[in-house]
C-alpha atoms as a PDB file:
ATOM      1  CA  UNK A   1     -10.956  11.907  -6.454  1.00  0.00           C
ATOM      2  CA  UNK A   2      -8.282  10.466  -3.403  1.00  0.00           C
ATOM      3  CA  UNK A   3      -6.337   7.704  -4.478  1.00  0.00           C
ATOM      4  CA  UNK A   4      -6.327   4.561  -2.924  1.00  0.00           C
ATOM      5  CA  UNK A   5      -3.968   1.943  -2.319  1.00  0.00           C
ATOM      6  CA  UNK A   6      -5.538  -0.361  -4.365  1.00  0.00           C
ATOM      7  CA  UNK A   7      -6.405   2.245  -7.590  1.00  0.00           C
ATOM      8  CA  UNK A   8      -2.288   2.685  -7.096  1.00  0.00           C
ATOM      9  CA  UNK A   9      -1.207  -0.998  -7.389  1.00  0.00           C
ATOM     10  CA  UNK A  10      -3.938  -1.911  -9.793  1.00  0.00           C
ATOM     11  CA  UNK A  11      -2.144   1.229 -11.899  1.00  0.00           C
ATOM     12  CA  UNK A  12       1.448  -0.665 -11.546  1.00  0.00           C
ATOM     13  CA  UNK A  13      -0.672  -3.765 -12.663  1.00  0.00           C
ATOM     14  CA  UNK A  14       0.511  -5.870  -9.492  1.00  0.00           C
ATOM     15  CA  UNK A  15      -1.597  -8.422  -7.650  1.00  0.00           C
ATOM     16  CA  UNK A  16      -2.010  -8.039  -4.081  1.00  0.00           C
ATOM     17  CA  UNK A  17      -0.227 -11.315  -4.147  1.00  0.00           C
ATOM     18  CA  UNK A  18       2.887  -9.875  -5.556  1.00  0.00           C
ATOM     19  CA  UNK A  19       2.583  -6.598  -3.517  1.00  0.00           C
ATOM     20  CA  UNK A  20       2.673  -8.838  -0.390  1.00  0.00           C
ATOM     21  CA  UNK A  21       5.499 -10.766  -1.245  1.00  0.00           C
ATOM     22  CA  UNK A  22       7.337  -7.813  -1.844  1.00  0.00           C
ATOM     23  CA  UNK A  23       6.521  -6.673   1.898  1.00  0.00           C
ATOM     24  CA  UNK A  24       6.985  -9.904   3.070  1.00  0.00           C
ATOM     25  CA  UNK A  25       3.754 -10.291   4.798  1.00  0.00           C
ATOM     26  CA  UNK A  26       1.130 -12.498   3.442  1.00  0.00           C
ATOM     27  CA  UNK A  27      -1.227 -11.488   1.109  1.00  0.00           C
ATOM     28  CA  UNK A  28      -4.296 -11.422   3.659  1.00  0.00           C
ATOM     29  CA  UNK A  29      -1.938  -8.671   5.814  1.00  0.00           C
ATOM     30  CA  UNK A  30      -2.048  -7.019   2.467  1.00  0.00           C
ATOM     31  CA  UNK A  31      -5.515  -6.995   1.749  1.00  0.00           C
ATOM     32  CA  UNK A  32      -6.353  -5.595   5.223  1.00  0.00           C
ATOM     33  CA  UNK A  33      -3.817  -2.685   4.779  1.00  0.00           C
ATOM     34  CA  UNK A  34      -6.184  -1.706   1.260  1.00  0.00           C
ATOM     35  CA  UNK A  35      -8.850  -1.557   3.606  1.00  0.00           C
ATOM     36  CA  UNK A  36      -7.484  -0.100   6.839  1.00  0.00           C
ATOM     37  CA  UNK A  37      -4.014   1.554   5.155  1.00  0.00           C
ATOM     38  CA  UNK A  38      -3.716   3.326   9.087  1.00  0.00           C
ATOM     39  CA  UNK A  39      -2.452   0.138  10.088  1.00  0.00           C
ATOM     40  CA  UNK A  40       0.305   0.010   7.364  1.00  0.00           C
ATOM     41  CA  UNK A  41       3.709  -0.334   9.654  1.00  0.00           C
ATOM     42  CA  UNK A  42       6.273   2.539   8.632  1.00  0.00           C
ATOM     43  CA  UNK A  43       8.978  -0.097   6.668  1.00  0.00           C
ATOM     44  CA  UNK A  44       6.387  -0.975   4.780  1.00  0.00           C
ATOM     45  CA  UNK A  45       4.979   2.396   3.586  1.00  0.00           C
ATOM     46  CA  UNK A  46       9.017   2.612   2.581  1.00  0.00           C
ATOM     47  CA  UNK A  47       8.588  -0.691   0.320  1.00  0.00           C
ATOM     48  CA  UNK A  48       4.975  -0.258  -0.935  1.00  0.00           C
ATOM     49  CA  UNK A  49       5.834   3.921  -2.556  1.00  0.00           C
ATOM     50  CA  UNK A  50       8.923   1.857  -3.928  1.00  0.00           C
ATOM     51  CA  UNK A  51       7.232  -0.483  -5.678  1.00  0.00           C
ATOM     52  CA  UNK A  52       4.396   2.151  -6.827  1.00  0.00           C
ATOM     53  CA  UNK A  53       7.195   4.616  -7.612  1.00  0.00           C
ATOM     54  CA  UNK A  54       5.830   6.932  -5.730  1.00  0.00           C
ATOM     55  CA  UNK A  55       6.805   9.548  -2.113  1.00  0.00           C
ATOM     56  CA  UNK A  56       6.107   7.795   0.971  1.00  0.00           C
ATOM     57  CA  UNK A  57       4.457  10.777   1.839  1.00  0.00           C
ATOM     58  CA  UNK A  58       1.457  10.218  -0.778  1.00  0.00           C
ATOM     59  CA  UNK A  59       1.422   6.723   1.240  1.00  0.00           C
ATOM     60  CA  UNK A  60       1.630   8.287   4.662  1.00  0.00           C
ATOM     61  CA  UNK A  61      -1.708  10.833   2.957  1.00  0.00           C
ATOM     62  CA  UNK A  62      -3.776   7.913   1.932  1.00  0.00           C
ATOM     63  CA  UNK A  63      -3.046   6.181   5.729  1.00  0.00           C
ATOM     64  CA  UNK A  64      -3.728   9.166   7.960  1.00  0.00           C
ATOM     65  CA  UNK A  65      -7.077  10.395   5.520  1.00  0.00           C
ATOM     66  CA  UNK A  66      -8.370   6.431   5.816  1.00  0.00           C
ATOM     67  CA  UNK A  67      -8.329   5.618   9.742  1.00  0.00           C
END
């Protein structure tokens, strides 16, 4: 099974809410970046495997397999 970006933050038990705030964007941005994660800038693939404790590159796998 590939791992989303949602399945990930719903693991870490944060809200999309709280996932946007920590990238500063607002929480719509967010939601759109579940969907369409190739649109995820590259700072922010930085900040979002921080939060989920996680490589960037296992972000960077879930944006380029989800165009």
């Amino acid at each position: 099974m590939d791992l989303n970006l949602r399945q990930l933050r719903k693991a870490h038990e944060i809200s999309q809410e709280q996932m946007a705030k920590l990238c500063e964007v607002h929480r719509n941005t967010y939601a759109i970046w579940e969907r369409k994660p190739g649109k995820i800038p590259v700072d922010r693939i930085v900040t979002i495997a921080r939060e989920l404790d996680i490589g960037y590159e296992t972000i960077v796998k879930i944006c380029t397999s989800r165009k």
